[in-house]
PDB file of N, CA and C in Angstrom:
ATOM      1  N   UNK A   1     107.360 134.841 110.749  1.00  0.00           N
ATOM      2  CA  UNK A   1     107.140 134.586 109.339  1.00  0.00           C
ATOM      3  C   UNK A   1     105.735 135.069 108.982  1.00  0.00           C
ATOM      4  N   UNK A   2     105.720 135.600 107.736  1.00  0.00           N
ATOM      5  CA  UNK A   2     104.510 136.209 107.455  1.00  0.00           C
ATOM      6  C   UNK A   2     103.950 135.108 106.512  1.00  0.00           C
ATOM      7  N   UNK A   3     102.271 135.252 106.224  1.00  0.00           N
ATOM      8  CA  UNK A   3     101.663 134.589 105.398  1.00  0.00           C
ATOM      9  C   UNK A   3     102.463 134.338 103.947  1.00  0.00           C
ATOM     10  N   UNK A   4     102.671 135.715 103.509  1.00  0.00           N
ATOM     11  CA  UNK A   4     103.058 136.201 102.070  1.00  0.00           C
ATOM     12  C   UNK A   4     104.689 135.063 102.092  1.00  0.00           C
ATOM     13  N   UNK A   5     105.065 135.085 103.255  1.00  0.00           N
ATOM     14  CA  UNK A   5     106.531 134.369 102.846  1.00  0.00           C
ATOM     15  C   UNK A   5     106.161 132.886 102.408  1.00  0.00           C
ATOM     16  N   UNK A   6     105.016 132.107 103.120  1.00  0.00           N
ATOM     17  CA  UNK A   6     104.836 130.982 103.288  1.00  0.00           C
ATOM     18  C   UNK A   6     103.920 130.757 101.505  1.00  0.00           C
ATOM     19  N   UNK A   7     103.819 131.404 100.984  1.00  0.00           N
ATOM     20  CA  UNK A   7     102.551 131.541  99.484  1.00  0.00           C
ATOM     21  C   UNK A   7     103.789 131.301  98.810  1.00  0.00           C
ATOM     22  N   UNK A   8     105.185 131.728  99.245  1.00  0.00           N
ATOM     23  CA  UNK A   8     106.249 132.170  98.307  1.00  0.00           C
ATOM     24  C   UNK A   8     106.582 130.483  98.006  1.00  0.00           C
ATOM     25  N   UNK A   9     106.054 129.932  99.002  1.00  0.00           N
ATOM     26  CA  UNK A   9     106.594 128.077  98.625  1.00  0.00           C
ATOM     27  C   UNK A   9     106.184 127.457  97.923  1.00  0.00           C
ATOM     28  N   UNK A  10     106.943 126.464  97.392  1.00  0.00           N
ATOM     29  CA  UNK A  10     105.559 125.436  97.338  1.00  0.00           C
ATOM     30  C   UNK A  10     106.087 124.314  98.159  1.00  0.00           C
ATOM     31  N   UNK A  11     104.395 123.384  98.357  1.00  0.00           N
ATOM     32  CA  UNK A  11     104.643 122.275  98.798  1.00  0.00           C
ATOM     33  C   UNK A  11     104.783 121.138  98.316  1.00  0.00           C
ATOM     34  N   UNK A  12     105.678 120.434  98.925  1.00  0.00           N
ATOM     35  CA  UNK A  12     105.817 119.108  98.180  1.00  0.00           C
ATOM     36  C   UNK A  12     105.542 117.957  99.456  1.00  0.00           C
ATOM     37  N   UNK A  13     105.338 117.089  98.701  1.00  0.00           N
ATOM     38  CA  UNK A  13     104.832 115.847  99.564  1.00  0.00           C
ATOM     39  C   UNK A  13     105.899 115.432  99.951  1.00  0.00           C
ATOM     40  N   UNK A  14     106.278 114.500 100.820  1.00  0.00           N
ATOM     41  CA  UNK A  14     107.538 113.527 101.215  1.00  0.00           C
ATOM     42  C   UNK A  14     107.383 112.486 100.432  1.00  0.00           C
ATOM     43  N   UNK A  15     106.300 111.524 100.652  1.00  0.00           N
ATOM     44  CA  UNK A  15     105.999 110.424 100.555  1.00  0.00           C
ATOM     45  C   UNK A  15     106.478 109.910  98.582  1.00  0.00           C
ATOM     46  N   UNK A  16     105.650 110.934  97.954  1.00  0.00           N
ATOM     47  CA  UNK A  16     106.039 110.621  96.399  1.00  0.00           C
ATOM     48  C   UNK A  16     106.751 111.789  95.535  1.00  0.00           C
ATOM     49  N   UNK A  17     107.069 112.780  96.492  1.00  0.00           N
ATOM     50  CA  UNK A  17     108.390 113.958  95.680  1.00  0.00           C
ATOM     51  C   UNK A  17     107.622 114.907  94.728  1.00  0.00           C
ATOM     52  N   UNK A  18     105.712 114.831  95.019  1.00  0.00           N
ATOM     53  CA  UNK A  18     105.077 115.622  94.019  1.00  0.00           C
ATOM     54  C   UNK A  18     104.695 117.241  94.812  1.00  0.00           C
ATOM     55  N   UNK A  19     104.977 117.853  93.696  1.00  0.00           N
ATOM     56  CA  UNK A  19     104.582 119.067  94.124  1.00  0.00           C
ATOM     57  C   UNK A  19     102.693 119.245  93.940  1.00  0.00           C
ATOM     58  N   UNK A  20     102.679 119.544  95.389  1.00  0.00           N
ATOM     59  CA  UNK A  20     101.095 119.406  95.734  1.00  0.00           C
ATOM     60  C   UNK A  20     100.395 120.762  95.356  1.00  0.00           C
ATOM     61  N   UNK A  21     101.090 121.972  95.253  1.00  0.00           N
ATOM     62  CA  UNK A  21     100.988 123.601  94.721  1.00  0.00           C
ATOM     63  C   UNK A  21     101.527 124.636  95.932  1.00  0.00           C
ATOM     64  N   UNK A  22     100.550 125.599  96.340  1.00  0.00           N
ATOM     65  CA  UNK A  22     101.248 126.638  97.249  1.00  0.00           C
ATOM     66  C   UNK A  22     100.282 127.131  97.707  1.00  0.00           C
ATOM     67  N   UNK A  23     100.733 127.820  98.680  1.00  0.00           N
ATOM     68  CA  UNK A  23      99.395 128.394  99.803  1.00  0.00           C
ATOM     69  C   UNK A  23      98.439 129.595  99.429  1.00  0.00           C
ATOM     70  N   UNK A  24      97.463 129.171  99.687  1.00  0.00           N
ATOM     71  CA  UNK A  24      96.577 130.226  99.384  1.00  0.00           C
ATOM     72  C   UNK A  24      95.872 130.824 100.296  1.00  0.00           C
ATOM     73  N   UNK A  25      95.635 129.924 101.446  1.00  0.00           N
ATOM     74  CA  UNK A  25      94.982 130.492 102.830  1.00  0.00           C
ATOM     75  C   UNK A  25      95.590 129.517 103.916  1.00  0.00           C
ATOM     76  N   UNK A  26      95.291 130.159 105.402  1.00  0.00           N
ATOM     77  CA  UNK A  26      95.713 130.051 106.254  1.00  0.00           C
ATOM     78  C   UNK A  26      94.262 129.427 107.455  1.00  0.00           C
ATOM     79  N   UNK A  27      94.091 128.468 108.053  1.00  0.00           N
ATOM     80  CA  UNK A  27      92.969 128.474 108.579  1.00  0.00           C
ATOM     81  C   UNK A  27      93.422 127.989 110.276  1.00  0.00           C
ATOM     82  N   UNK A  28      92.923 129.353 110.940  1.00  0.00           N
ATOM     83  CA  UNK A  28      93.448 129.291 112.383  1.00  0.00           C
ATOM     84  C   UNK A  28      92.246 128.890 113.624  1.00  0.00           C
ATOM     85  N   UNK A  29      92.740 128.716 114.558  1.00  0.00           N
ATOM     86  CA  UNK A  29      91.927 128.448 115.496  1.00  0.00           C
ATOM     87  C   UNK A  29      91.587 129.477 116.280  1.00  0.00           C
ATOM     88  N   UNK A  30      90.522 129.832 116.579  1.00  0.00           N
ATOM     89  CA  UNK A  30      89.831 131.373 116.849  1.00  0.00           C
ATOM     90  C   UNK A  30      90.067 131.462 118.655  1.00  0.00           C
ATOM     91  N   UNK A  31      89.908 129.952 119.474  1.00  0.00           N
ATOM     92  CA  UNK A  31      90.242 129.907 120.453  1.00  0.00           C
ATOM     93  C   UNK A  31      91.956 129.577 121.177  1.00  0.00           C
ATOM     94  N   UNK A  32      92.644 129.507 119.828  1.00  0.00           N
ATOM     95  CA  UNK A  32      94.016 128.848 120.682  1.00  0.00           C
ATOM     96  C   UNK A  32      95.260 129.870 120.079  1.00  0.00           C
ATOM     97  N   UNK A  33      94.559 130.729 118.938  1.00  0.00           N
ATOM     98  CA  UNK A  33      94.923 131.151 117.794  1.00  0.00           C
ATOM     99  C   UNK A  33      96.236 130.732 116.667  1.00  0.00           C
ATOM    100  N   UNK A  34      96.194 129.087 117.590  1.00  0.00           N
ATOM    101  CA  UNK A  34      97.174 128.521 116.548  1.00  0.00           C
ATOM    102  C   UNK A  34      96.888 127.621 115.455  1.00  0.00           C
ATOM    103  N   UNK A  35      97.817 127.332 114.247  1.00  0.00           N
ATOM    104  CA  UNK A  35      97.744 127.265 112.671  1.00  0.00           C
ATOM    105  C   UNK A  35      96.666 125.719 112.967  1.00  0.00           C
ATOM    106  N   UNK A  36      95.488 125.809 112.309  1.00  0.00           N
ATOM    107  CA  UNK A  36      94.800 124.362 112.225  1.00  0.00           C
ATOM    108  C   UNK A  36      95.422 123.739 110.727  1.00  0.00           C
ATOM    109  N   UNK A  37      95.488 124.541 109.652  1.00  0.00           N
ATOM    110  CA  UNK A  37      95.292 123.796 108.250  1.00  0.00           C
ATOM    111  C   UNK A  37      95.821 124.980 107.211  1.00  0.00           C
ATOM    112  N   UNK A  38      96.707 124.509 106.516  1.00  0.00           N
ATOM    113  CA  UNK A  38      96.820 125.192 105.217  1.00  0.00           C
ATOM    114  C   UNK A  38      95.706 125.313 104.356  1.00  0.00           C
ATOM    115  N   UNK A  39      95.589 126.155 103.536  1.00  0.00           N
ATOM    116  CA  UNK A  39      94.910 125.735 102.044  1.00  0.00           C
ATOM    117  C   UNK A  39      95.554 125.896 100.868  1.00  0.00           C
ATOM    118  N   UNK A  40      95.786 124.879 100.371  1.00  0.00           N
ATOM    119  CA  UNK A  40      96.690 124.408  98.910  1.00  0.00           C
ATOM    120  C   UNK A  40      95.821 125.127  97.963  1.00  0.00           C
ATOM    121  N   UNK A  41      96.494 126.051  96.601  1.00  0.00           N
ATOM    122  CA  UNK A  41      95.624 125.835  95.868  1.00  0.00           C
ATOM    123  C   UNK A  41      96.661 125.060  94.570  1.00  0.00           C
ATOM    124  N   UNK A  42      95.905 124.439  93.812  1.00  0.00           N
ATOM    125  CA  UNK A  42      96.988 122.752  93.329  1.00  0.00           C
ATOM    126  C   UNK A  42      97.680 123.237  91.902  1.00  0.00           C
ATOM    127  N   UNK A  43      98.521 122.193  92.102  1.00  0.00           N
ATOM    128  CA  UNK A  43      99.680 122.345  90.905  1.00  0.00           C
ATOM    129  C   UNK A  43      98.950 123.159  89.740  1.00  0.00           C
ATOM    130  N   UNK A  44      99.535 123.927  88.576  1.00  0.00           N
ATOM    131  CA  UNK A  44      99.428 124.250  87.322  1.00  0.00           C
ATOM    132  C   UNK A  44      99.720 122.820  86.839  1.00  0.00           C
ATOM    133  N   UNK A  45      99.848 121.839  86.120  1.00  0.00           N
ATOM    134  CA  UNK A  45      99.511 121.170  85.728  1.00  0.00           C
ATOM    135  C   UNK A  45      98.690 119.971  84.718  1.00  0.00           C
ATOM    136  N   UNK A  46      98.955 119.280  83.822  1.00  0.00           N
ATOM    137  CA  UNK A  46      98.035 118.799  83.596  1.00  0.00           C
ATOM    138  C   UNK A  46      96.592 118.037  84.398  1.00  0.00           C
ATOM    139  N   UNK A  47      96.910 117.201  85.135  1.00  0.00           N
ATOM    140  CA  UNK A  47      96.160 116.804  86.345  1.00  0.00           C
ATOM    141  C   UNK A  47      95.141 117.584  86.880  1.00  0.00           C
ATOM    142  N   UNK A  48      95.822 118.962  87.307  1.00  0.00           N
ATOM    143  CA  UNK A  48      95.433 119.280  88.112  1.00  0.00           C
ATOM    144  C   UNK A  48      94.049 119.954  87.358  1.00  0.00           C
ATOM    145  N   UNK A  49      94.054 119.699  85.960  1.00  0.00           N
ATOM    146  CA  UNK A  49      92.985 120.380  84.824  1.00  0.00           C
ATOM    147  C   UNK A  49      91.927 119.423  84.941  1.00  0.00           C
ATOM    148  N   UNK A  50      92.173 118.278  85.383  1.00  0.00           N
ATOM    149  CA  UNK A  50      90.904 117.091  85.945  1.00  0.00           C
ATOM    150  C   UNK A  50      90.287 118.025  87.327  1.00  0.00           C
ATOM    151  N   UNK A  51      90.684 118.199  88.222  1.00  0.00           N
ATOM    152  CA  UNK A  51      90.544 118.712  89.385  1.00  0.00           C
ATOM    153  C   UNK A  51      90.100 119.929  90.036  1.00  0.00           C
ATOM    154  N   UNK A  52      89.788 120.916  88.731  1.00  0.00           N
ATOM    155  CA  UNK A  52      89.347 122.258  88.561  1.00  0.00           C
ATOM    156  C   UNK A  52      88.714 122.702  89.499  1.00  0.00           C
ATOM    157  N   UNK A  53      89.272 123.680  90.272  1.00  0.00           N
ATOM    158  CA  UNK A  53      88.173 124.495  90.709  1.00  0.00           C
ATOM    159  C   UNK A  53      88.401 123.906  92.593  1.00  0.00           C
ATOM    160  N   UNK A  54      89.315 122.468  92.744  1.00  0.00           N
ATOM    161  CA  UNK A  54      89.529 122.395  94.205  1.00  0.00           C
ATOM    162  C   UNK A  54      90.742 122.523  94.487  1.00  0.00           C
ATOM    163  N   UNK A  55      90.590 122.906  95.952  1.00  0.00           N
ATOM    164  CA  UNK A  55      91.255 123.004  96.565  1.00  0.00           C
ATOM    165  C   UNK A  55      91.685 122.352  97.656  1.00  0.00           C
ATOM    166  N   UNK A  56      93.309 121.731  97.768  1.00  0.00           N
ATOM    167  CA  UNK A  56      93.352 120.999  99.540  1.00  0.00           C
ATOM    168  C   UNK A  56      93.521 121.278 100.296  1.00  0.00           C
ATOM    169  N   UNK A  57      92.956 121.179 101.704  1.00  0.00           N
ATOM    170  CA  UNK A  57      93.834 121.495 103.004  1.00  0.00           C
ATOM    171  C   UNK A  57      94.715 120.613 103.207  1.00  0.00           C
ATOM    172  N   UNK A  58      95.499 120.629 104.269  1.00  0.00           N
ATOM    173  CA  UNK A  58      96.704 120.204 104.802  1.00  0.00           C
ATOM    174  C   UNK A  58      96.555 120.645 106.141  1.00  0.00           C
ATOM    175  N   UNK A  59      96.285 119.465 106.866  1.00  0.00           N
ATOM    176  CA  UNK A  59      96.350 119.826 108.387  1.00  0.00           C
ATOM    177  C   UNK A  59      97.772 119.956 108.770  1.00  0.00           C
ATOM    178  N   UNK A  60      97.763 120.797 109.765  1.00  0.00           N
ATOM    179  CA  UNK A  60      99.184 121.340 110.561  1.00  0.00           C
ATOM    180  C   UNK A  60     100.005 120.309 110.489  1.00  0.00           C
ATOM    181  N   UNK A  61      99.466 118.880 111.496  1.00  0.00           N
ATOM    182  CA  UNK A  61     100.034 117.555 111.587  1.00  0.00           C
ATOM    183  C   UNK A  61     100.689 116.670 110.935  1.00  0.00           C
ATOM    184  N   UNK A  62     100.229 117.117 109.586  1.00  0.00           N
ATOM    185  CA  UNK A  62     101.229 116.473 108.814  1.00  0.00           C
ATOM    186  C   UNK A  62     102.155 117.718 107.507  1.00  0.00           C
ATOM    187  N   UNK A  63     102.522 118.624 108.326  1.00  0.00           N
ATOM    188  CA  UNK A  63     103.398 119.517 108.169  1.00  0.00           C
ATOM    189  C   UNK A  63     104.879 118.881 108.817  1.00  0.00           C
ATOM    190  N   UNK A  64     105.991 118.868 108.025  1.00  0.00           N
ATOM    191  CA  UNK A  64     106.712 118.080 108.591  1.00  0.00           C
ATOM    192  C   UNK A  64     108.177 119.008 108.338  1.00  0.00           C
ATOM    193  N   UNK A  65     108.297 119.981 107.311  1.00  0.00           N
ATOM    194  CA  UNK A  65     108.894 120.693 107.509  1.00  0.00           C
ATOM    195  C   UNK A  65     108.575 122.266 106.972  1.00  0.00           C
ATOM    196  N   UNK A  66     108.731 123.496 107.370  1.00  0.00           N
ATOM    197  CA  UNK A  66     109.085 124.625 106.840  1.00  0.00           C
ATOM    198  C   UNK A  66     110.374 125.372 106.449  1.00  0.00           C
ATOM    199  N   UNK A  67     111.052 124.970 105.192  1.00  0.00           N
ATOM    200  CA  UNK A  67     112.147 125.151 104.429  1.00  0.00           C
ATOM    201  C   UNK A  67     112.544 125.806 103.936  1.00  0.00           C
ATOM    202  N   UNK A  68     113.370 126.900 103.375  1.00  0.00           N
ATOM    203  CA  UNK A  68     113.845 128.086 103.060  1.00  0.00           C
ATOM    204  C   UNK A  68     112.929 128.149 101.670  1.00  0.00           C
ATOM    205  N   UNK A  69     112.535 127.265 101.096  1.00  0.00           N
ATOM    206  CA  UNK A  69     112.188 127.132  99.536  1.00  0.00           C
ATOM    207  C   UNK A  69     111.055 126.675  99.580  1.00  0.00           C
ATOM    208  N   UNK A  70     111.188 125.143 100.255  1.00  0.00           N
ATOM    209  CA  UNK A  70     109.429 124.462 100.204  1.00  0.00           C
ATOM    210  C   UNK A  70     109.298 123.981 101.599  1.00  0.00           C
ATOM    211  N   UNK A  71     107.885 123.781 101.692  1.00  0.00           N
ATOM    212  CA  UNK A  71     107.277 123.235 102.582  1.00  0.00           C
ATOM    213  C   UNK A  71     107.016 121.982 102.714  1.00  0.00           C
ATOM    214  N   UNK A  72     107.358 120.984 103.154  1.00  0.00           N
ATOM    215  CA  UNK A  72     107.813 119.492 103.213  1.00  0.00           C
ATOM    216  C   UNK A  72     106.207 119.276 103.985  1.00  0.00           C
ATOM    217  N   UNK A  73     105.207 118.572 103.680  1.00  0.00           N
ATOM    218  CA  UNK A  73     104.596 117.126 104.013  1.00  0.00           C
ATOM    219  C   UNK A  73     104.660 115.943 103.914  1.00  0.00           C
ATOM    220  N   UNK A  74     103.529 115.313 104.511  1.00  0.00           N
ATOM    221  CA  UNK A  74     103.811 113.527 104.703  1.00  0.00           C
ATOM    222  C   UNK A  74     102.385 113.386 104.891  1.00  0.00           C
ATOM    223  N   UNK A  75     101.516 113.195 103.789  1.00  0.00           N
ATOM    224  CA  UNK A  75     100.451 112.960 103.814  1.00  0.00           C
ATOM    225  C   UNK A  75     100.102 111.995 102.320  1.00  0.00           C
ATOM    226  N   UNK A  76      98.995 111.479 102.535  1.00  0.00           N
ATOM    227  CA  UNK A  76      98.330 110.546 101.258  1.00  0.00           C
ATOM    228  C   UNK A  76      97.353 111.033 100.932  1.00  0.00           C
ATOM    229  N   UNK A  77      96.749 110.749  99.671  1.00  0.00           N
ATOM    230  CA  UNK A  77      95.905 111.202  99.218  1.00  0.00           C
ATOM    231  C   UNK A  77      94.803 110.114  98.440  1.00  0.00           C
TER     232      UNK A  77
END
């Protein structure tokens, strides 16, 4: 799977069914060269117009699924 397929998602949380936005970067481990953390960049939204300008990671760990459509987490915020 390429980066570009995984941008094509979005993610949604498990926990409350919100769409958290879609990938914008990839942040790897230089020694293991495997996935440490997504980087979200966040919903279009009203909300997300409070929130300007950040961005979330998403550690690997609570990656819980990769789905034909979205990317399933289980994280709080």
């Amino acid at each position: 799977m390429r980066l570009s397929d995984l941008q094509n998602k979005d993610v949604v949380n498990m926990l409350d069914g919100r769409n958290i936005g879609n990938i914008i970067d990839v942040k790897i481990d230089e020694v293991s060269g495997k996935i440490e953390s997504f980087v979200i960049e966040p919903s279009k939204n009203f909300l997300s117009f409070l929130r300007r300008g950040e961005d979330t990671e998403i550690d690997w760990q609570h990656i819980t699924k990769i789905g034909e459509d979205v990317i399933l987490v289980n994280i709080t915020f």
